[in-house]
C-alpha atoms as a PDB file:
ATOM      1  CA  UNK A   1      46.136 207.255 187.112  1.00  0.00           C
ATOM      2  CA  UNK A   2      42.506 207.257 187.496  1.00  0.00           C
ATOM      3  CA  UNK A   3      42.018 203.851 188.719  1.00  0.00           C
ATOM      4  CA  UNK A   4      44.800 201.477 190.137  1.00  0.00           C
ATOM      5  CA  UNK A   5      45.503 198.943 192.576  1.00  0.00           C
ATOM      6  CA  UNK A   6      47.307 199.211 195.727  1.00  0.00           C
ATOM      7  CA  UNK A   7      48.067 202.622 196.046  1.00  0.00           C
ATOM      8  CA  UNK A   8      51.888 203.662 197.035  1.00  0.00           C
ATOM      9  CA  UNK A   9      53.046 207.024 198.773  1.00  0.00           C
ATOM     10  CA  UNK A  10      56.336 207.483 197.540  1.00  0.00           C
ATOM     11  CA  UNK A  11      58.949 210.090 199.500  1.00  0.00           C
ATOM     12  CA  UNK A  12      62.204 211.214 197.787  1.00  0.00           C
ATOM     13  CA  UNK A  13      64.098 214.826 197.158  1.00  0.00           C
ATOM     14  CA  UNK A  14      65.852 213.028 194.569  1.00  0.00           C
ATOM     15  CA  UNK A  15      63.646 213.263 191.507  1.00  0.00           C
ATOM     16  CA  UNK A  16      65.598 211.097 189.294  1.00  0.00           C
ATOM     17  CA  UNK A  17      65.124 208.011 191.911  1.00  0.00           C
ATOM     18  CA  UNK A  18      61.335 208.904 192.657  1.00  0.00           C
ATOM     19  CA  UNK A  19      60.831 209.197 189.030  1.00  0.00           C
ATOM     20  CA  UNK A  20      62.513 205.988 187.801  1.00  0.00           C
ATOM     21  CA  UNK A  21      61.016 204.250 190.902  1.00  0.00           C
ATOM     22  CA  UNK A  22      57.845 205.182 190.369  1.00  0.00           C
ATOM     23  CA  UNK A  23      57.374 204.769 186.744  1.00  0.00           C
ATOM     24  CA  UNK A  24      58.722 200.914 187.568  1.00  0.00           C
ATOM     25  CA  UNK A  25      55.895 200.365 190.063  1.00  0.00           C
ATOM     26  CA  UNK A  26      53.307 201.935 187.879  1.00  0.00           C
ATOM     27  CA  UNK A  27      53.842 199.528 185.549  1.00  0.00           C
ATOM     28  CA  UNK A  28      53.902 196.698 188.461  1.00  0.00           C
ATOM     29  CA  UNK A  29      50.270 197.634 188.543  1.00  0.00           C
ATOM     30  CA  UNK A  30      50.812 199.999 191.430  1.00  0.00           C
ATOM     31  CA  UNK A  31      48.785 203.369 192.305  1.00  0.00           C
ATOM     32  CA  UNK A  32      51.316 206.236 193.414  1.00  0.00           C
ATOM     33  CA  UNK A  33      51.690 208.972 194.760  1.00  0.00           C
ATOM     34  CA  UNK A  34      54.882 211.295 194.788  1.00  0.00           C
ATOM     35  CA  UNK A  35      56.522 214.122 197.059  1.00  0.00           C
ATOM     36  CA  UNK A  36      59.351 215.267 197.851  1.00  0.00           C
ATOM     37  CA  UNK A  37      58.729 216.854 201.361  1.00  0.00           C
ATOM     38  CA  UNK A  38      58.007 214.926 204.739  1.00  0.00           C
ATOM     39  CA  UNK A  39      55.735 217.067 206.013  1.00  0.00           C
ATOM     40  CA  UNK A  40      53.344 217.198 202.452  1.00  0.00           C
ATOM     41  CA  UNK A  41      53.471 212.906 202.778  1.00  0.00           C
ATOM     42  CA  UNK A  42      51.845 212.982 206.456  1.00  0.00           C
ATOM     43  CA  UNK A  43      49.330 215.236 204.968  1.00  0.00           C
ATOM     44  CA  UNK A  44      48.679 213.181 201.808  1.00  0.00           C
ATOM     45  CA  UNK A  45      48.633 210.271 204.411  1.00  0.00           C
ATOM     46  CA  UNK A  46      45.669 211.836 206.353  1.00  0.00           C
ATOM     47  CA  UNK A  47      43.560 213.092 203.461  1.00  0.00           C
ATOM     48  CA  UNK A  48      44.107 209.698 201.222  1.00  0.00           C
ATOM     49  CA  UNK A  49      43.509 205.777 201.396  1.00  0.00           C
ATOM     50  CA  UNK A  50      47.483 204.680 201.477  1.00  0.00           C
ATOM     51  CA  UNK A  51      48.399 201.023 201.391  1.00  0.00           C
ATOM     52  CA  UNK A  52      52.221 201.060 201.284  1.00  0.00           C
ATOM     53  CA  UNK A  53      54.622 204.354 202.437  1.00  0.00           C
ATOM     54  CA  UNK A  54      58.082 204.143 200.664  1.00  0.00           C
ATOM     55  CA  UNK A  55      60.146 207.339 202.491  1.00  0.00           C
ATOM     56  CA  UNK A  56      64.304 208.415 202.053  1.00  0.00           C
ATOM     57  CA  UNK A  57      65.455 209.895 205.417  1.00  0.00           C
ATOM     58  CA  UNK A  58      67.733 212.800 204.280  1.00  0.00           C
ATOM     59  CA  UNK A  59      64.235 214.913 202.658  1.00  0.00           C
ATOM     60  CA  UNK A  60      62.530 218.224 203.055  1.00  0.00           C
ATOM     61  CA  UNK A  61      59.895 218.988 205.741  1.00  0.00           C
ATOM     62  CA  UNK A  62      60.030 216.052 208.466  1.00  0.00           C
ATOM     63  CA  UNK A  63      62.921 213.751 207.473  1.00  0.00           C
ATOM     64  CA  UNK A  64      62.332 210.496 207.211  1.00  0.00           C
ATOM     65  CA  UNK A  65      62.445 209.485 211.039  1.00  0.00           C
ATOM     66  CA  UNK A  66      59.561 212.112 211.874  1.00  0.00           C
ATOM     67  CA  UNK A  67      57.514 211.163 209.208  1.00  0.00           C
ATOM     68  CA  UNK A  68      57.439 207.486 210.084  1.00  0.00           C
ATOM     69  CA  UNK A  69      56.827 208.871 213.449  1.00  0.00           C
ATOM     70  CA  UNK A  70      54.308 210.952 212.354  1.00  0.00           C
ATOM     71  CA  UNK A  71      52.224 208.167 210.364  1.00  0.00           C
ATOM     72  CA  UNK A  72      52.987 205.584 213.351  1.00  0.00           C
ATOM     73  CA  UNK A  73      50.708 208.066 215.492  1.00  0.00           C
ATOM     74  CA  UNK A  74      48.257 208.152 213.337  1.00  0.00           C
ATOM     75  CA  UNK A  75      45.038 207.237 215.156  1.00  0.00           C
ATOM     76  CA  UNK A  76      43.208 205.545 212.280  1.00  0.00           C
ATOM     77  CA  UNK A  77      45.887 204.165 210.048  1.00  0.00           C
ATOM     78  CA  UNK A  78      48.947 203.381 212.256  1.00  0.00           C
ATOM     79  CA  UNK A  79      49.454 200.014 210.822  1.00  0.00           C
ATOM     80  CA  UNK A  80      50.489 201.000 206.987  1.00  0.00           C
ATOM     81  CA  UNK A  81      53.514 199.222 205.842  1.00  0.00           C
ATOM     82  CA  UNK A  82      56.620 201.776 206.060  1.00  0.00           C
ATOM     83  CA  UNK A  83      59.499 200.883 203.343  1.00  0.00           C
ATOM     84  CA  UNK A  84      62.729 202.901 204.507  1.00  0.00           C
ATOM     85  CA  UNK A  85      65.129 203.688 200.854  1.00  0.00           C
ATOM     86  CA  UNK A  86      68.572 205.010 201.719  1.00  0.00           C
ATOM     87  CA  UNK A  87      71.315 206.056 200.705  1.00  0.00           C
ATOM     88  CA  UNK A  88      72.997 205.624 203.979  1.00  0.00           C
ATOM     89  CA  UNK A  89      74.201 201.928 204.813  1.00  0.00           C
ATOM     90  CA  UNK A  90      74.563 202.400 208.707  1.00  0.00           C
ATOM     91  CA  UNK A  91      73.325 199.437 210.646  1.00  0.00           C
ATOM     92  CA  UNK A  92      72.562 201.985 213.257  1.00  0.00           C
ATOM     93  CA  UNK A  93      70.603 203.711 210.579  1.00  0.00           C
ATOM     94  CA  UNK A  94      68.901 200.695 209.821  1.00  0.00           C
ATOM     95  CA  UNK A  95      67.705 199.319 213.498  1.00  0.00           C
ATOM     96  CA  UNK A  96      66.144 203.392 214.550  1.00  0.00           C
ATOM     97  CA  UNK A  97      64.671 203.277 210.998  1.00  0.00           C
ATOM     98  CA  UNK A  98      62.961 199.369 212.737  1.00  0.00           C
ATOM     99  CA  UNK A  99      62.641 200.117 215.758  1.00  0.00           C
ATOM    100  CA  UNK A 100      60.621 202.999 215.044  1.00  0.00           C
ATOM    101  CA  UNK A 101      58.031 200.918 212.981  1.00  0.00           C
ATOM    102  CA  UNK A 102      59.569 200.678 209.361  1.00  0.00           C
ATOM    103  CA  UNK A 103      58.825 197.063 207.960  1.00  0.00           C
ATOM    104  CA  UNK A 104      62.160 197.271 206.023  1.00  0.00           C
ATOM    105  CA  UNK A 105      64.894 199.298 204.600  1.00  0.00           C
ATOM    106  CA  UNK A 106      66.508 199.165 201.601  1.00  0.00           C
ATOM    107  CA  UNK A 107      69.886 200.878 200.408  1.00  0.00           C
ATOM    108  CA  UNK A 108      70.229 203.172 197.065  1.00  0.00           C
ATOM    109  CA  UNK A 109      70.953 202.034 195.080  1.00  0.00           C
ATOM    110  CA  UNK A 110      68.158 200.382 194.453  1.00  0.00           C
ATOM    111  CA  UNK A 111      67.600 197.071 192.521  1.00  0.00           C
ATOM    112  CA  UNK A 112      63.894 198.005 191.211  1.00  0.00           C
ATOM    113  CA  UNK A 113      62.931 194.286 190.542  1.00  0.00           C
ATOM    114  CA  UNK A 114      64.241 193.308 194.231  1.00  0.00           C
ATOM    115  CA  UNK A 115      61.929 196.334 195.233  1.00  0.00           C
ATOM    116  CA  UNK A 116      59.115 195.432 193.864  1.00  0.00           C
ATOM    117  CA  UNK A 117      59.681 191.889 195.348  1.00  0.00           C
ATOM    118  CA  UNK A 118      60.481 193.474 198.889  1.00  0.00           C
ATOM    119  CA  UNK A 119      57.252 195.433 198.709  1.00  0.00           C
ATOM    120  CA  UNK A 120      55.240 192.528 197.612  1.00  0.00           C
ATOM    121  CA  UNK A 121      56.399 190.468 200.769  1.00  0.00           C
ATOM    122  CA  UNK A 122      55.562 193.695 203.231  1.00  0.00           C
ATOM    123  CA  UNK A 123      52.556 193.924 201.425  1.00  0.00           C
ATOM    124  CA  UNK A 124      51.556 190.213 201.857  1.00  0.00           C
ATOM    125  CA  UNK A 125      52.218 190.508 205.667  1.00  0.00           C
ATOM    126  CA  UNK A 126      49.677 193.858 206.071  1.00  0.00           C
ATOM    127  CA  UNK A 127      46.829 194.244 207.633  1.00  0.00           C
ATOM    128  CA  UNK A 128      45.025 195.024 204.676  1.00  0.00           C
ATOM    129  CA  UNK A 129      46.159 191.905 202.815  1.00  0.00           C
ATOM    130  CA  UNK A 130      44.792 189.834 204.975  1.00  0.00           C
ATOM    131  CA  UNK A 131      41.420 190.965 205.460  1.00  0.00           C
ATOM    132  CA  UNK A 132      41.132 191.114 201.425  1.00  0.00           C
ATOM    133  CA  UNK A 133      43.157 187.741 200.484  1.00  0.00           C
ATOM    134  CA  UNK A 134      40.535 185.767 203.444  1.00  0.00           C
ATOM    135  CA  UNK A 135      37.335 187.853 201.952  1.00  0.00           C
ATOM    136  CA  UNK A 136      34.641 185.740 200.880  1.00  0.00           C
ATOM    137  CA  UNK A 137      32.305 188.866 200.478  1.00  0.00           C
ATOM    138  CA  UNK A 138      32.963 192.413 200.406  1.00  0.00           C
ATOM    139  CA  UNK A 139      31.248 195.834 198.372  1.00  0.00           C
ATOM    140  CA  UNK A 140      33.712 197.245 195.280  1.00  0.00           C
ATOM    141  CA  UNK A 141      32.645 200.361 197.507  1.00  0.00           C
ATOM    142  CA  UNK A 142      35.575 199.056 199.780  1.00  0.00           C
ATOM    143  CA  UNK A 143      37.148 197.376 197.657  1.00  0.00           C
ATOM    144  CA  UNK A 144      37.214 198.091 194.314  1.00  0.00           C
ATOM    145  CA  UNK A 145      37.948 195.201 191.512  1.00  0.00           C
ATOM    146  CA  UNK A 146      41.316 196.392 190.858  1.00  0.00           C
ATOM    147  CA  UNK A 147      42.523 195.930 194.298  1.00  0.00           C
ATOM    148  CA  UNK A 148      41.168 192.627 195.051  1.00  0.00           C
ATOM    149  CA  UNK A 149      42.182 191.047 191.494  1.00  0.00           C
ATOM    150  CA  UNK A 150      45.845 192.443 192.572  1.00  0.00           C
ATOM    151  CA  UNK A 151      45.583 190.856 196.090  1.00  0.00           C
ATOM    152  CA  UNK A 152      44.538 187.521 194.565  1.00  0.00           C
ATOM    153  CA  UNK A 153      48.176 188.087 192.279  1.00  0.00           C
ATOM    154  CA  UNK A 154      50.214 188.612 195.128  1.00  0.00           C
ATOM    155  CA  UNK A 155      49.064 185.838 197.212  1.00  0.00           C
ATOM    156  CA  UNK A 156      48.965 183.987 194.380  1.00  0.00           C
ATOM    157  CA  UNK A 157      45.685 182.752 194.881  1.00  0.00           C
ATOM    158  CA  UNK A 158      43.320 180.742 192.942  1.00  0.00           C
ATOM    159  CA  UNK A 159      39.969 181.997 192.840  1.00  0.00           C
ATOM    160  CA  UNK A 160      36.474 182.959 191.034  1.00  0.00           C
ATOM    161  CA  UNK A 161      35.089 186.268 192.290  1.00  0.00           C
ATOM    162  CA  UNK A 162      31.421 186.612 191.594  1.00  0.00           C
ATOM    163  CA  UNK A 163      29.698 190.479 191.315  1.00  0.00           C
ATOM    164  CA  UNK A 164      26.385 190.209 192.321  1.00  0.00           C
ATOM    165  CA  UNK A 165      25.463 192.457 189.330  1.00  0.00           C
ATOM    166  CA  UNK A 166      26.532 188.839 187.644  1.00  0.00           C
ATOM    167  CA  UNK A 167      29.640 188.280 185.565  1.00  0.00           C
ATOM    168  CA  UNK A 168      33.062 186.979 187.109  1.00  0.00           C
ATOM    169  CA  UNK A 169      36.932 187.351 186.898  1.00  0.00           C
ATOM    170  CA  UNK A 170      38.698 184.103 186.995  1.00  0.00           C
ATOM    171  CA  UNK A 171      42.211 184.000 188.731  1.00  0.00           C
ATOM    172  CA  UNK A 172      44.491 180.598 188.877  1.00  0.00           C
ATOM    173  CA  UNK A 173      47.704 180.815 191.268  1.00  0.00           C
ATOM    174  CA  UNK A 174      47.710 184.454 190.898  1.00  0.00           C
ATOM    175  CA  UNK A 175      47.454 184.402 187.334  1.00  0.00           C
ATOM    176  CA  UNK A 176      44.276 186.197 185.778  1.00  0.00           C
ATOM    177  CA  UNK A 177      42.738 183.438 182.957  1.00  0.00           C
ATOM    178  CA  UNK A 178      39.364 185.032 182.177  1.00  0.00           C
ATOM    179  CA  UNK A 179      36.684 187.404 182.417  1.00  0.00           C
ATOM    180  CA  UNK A 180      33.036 187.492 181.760  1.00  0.00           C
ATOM    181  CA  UNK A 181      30.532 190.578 181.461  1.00  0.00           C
ATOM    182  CA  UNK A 182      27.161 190.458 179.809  1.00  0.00           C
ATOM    183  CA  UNK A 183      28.319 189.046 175.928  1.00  0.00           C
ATOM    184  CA  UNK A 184      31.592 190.274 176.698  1.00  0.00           C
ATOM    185  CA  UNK A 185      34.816 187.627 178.004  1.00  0.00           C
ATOM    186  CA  UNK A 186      38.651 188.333 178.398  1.00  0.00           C
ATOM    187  CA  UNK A 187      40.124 191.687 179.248  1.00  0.00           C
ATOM    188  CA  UNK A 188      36.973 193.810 177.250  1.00  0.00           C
ATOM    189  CA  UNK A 189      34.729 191.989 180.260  1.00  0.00           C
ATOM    190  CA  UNK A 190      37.529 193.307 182.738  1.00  0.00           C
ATOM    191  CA  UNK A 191      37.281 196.603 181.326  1.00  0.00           C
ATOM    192  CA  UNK A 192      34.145 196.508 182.253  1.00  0.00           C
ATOM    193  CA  UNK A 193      34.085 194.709 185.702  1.00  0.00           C
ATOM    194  CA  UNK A 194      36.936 197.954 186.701  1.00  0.00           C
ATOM    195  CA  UNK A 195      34.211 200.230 186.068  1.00  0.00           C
ATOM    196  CA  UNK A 196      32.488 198.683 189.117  1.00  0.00           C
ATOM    197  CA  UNK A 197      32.662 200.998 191.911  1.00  0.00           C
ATOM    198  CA  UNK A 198      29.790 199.675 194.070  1.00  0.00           C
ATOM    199  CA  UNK A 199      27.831 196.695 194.886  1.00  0.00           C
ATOM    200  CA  UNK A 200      28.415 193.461 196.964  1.00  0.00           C
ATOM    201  CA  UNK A 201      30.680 190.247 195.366  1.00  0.00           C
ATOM    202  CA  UNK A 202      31.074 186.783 196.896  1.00  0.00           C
ATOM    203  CA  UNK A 203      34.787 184.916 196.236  1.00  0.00           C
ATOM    204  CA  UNK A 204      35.045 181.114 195.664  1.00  0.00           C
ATOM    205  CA  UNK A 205      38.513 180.167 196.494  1.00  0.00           C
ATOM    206  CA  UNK A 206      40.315 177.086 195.127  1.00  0.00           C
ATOM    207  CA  UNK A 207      37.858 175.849 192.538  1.00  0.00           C
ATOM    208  CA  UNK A 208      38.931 172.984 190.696  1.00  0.00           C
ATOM    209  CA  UNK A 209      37.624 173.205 187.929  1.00  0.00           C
ATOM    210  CA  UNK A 210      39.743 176.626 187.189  1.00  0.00           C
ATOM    211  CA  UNK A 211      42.448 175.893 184.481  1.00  0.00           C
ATOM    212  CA  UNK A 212      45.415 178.460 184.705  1.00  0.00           C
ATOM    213  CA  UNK A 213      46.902 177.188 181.547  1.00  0.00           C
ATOM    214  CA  UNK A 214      46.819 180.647 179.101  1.00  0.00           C
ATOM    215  CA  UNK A 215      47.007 182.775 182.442  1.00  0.00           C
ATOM    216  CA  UNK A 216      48.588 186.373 182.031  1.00  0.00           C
ATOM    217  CA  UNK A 217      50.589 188.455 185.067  1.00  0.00           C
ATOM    218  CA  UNK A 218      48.161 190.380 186.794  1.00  0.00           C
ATOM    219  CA  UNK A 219      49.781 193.605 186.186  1.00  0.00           C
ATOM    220  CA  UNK A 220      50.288 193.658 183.109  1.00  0.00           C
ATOM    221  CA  UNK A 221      46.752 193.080 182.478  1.00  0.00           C
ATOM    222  CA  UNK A 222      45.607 195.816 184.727  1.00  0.00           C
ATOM    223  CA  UNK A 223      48.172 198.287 183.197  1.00  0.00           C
ATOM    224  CA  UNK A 224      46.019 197.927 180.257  1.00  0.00           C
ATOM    225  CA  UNK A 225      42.839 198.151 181.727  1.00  0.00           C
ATOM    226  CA  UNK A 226      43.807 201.584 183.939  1.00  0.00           C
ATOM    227  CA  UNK A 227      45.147 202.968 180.700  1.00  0.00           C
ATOM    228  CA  UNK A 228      41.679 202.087 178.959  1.00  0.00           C
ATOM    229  CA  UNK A 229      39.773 203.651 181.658  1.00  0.00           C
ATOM    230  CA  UNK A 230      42.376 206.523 181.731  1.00  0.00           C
ATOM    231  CA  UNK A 231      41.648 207.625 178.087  1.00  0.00           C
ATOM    232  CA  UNK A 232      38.048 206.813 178.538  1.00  0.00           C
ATOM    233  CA  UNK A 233      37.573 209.195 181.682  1.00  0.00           C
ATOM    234  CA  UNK A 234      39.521 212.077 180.064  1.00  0.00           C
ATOM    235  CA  UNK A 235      37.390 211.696 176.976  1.00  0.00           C
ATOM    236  CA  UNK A 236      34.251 211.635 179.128  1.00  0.00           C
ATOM    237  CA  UNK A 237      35.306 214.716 181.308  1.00  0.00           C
ATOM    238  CA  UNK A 238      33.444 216.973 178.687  1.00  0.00           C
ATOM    239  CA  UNK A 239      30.054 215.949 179.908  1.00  0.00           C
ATOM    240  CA  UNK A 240      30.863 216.273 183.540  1.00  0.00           C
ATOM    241  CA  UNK A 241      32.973 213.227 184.258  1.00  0.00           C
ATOM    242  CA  UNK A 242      31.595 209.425 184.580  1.00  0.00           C
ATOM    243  CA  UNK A 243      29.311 209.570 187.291  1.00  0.00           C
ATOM    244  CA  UNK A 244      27.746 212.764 185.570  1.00  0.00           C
ATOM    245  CA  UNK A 245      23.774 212.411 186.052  1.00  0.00           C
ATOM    246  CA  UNK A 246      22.791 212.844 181.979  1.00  0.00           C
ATOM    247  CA  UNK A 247      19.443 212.640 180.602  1.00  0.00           C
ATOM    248  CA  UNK A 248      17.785 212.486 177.251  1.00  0.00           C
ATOM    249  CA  UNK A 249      16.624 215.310 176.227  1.00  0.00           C
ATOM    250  CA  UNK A 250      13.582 213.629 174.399  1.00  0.00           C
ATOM    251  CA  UNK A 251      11.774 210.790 176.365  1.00  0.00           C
ATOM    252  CA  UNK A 252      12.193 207.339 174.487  1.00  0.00           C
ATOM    253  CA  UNK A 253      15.573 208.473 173.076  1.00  0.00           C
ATOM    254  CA  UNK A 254      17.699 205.445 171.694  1.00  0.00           C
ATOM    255  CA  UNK A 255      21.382 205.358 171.157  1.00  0.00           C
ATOM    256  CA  UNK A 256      23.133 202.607 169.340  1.00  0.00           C
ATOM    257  CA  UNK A 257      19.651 200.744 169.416  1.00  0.00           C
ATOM    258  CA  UNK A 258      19.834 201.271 173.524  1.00  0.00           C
ATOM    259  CA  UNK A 259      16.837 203.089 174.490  1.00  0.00           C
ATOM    260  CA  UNK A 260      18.162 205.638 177.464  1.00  0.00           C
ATOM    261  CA  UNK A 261      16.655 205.859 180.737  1.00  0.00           C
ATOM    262  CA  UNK A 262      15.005 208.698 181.934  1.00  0.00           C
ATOM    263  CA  UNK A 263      18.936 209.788 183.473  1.00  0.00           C
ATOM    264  CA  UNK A 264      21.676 207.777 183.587  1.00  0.00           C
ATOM    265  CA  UNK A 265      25.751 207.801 184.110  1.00  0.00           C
ATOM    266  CA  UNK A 266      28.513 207.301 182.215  1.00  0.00           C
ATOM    267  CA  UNK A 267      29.500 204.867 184.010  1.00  0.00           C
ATOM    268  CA  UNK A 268      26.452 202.844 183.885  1.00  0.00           C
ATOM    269  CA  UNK A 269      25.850 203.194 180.117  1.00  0.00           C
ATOM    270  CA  UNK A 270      29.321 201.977 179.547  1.00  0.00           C
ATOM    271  CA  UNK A 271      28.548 198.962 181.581  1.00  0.00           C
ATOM    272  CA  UNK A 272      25.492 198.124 179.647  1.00  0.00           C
ATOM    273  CA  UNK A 273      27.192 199.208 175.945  1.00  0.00           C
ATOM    274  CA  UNK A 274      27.978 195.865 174.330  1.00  0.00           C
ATOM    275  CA  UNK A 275      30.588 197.017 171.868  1.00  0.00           C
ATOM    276  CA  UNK A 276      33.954 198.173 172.898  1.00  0.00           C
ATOM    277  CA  UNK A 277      34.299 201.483 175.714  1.00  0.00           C
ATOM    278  CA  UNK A 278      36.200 203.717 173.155  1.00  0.00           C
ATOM    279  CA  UNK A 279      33.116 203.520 170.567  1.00  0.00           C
ATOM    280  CA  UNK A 280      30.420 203.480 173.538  1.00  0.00           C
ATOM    281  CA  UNK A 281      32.849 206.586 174.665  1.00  0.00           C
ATOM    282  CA  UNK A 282      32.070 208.454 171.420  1.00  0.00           C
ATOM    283  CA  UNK A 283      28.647 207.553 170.850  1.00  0.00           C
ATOM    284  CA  UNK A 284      27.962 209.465 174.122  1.00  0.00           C
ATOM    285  CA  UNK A 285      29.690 212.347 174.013  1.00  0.00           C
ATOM    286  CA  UNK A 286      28.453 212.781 170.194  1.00  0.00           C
ATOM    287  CA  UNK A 287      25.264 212.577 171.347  1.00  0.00           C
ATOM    288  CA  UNK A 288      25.551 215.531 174.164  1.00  0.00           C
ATOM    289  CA  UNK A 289      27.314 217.351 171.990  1.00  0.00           C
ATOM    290  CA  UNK A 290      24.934 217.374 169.431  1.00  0.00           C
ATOM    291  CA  UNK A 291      22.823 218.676 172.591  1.00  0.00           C
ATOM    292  CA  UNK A 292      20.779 215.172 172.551  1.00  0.00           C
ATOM    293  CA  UNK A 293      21.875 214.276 176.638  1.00  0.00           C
ATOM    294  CA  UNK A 294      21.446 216.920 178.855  1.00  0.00           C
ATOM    295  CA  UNK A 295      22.820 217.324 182.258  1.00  0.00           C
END
């Protein structure tokens, strides 16, 4: 996916379990990230942001002991949580897999909703939890909307979080209730808010005046907005992708009533279209294509 939340490295030579398993999580609102060789997760470990490592023992490359090993070293991110799934249900399995660092291990087969709850509570206890569930200010640059709207889910927090670019997503015990962007309000203002990839927010925690009543599971709502975005971005890739630098090709152009900057993004003329991203997505691209935008 093109934009997600926390973001999963998942490690199994059997492709029917890392298949099943990760479909499941994708649509828990998880990022992921598949192999089926120990040594090709380290790498993908050292050249990516990973929040959560999920690894068998019995794989290809480094089994599963040297690639906890092998992350556990790791200078700068030593402290991601390490999920062991196995098919072997040895309790002397089980304490090496711990004692080497693992947060927890779970035995094939594997119950995906009791998963998905096990990861949540490792998850919760990270690092990288903390510092985001406690944030009162941060940049999307570190933290992009996506990620902090899921941490607010799994601590089930209740909170306002305030872009300084103005609008704000509205959360109640985990629950996401609303949205607002410009005119826009609900998931279209979401849609919108994901799009942020930069720029400072401020979160309000436990405001009482936030009612929770028509909430919807964060996940759910975010699988919608990363399959938005998704179809957006592929659409947009024929102009050079969404953070393309684009400019009219005649000074004073307007589009949809907008007049254009002098260049401009994707990204940012999405943000400031008022109408919904699929029609803002094919206003642009009919415009370069009709060799109005130039890059």
């Amino acid at each position: 996916m093109t934009s997600g939340g926390y973001h999963l490295l998942l490690v199994d030579n059997d492709f029917g379990q890392l298949n099943a398993v990760a479909e499941y999580l994708r649509l828990a609102g998880f990022r992921i990230t598949t192999t089926t060789d120990g040594l090709a997760a380290v790498r993908l470990f050292e050249e990516m942001p990973i929040d959560l490592v999920l690894v068998d023992i019995r794989i290809a490359g480094y089994d599963g002991f040297q690639t906890i090993s092998a992350i556990r070293s790791h200078s700068k991110n030593s402290e991601v949580p390490i999920i062991v799934i196995s098919s072997f249900d040895r309790p002397n399995l089980k304490i090496k897999a711990l004692e080497m660092g693992a947060d927890d291990y779970v035995v094939k087969p594997v119950n995906l909703a009791e998963l998905r709850a096990r990861i949540n509570a490792v998850l919760r206890r990270s690092e990288r939890f903390r510092k985001i569930a406690g944030a009162l200010a941060g940049d999307f640059a570190e933290i992009p909307p996506s990620v902090l709207i899921q941490t607010m889910a799994l601590g089930e927090r209740t909170a306002e979080i305030r872009p300084e670019v103005g609008g704000a997503i509205l959360m109640v015990r985990g629950l996401f209730c609303d949205a607002r962007w410009r005119s826009l309000a609900g998931e279209p203002a979401l849609q919108r808010l994901c799009l942020l990839n930069s720029g400072r927010f401020k979160t309000l925690f436990d405001q009482p005046k936030l009612n929770g009543k028509n909430g919807k599971p964060a996940a759910a709502v975010l699988l919608n907005i990363f399959a938005s975005l998704d179809e957006v971005f592929g659409v947009i890739s024929v102009v050079g992708g969404v953070d393309a630098i684009l400019r009219p090709k005649h000074p004073g152009f307007a589009l949809n009533g907008l007049t254009l900057p002098i260049e401009f993004t994707p990204r940012q003329w999405l943000l400031d279209f008022p109408g919904s991203l699929s029609d803002g997505t094919e206003l642009l691209v009919a415009a370069w294509r009709s060799g109005q935008l130039i890059c």
